[in-house]
C-alpha atoms as a PDB file:
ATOM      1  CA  UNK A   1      48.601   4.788 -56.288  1.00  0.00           C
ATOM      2  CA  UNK A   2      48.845   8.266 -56.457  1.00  0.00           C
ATOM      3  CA  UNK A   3      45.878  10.780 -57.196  1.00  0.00           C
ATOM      4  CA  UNK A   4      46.526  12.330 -60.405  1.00  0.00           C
ATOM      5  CA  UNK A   5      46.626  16.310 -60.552  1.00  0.00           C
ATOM      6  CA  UNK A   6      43.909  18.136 -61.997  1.00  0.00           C
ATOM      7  CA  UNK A   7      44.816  20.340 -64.848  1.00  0.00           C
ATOM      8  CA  UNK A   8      44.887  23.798 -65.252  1.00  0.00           C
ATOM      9  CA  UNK A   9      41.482  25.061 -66.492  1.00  0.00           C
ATOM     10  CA  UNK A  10      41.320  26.944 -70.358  1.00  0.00           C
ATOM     11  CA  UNK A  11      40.212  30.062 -69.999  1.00  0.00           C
ATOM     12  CA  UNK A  12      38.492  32.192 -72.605  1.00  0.00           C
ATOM     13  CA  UNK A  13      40.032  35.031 -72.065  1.00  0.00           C
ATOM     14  CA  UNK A  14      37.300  37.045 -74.433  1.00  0.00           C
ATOM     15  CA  UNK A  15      34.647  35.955 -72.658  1.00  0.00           C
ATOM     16  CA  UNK A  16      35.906  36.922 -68.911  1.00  0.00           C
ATOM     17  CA  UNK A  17      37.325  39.808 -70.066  1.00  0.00           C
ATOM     18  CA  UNK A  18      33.965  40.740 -71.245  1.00  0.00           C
ATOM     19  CA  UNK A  19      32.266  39.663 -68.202  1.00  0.00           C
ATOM     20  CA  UNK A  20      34.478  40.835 -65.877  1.00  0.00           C
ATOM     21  CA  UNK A  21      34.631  44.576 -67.114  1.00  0.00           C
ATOM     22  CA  UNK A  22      30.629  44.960 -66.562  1.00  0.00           C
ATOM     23  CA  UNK A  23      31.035  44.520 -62.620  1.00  0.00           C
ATOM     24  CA  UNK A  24      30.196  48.200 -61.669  1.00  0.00           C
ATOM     25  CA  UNK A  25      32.978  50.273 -59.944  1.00  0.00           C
ATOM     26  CA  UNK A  26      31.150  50.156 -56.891  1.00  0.00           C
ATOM     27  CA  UNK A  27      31.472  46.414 -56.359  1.00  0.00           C
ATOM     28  CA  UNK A  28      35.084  46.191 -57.489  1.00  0.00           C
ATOM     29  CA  UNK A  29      35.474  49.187 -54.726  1.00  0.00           C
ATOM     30  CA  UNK A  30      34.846  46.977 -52.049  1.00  0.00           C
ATOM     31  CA  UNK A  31      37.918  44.896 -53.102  1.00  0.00           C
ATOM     32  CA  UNK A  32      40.331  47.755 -53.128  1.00  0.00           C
ATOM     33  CA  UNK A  33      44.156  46.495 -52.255  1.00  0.00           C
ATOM     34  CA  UNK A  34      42.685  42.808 -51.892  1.00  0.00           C
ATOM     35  CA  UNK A  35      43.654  39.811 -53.999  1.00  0.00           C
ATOM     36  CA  UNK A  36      40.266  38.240 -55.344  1.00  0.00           C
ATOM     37  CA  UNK A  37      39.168  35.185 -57.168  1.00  0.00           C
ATOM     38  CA  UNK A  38      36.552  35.335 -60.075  1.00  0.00           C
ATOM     39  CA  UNK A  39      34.758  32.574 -61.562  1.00  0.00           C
ATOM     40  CA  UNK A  40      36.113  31.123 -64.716  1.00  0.00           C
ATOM     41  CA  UNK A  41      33.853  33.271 -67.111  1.00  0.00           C
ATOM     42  CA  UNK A  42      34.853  36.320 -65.066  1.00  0.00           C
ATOM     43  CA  UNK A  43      30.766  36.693 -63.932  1.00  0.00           C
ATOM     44  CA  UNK A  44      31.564  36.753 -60.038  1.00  0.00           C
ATOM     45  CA  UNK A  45      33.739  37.186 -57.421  1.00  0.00           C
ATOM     46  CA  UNK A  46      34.086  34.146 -55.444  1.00  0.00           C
ATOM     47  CA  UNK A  47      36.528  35.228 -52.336  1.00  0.00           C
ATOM     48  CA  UNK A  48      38.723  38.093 -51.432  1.00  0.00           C
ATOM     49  CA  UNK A  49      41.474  38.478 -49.292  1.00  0.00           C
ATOM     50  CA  UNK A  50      45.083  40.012 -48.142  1.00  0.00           C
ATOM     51  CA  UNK A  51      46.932  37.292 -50.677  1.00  0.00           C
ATOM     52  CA  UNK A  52      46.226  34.273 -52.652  1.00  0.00           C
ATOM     53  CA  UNK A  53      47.131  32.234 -49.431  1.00  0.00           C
ATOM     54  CA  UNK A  54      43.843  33.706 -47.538  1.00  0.00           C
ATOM     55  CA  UNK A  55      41.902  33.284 -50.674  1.00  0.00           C
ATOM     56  CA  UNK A  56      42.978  29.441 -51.182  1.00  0.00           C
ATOM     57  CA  UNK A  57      41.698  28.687 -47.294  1.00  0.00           C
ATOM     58  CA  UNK A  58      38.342  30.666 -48.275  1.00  0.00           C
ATOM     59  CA  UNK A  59      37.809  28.703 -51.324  1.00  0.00           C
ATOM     60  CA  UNK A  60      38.479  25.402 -49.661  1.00  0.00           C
ATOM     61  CA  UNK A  61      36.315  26.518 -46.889  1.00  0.00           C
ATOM     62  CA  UNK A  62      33.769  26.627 -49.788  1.00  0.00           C
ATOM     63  CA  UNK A  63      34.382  23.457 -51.433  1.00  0.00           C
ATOM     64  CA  UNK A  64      35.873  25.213 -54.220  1.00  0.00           C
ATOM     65  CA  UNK A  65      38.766  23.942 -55.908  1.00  0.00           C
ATOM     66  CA  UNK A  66      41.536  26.749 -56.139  1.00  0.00           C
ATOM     67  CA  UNK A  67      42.675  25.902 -59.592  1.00  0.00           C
ATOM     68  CA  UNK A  68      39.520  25.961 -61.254  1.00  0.00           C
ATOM     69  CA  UNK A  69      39.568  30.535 -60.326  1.00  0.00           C
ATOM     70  CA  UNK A  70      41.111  33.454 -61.522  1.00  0.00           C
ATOM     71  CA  UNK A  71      43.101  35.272 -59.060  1.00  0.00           C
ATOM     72  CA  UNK A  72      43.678  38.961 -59.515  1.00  0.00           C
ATOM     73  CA  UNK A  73      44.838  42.110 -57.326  1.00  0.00           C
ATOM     74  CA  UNK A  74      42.583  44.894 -57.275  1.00  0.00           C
ATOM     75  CA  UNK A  75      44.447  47.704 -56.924  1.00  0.00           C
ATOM     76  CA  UNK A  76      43.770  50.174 -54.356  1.00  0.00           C
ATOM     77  CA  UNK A  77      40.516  52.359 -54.958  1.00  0.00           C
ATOM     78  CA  UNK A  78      42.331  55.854 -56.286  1.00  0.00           C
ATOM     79  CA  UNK A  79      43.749  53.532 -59.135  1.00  0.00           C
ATOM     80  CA  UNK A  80      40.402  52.041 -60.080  1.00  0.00           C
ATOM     81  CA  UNK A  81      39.040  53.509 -63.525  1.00  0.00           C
END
């Protein structure tokens, strides 16, 4: 029998928005031009890397499951406000 996907995780948008914006400029800095992946409730940063390919082989490397992240592009540091 086949192994049923997982589904797609809800996220609260509010509440990693929220989270997300009080990582200090400094630590988002280090990520500049990389593709990252935050915990659902947008409180850390789980893996960088040059795409969401590299990032997927970190997080499996971890034992964490890529669907259960947000990916997102930082953007590179002279665009960071």
């Amino acid at each position: 029998m086949s192994e049923r996907p997982k589904e797609s995780p809800w996220v609260n948008t509010n509440l990693f928005n929220a989270n997300s914006s009080k990582i200090p400029y400094e630590e988002l800095r280090k990520y500049a031009g990389q593709v990252i992946a935050w915990t659902l409730d947008g409180t850390r940063i789980l893996a960088c890397g040059a795409d969401e390919k590299e990032v997927e082989e970190r997080l499996r490397e971890m034992d964490i499951d890529p669907s259960q992240v947000v990916f997102d592009n930082v953007p590179e540091c002279d665009t960071i406000l």
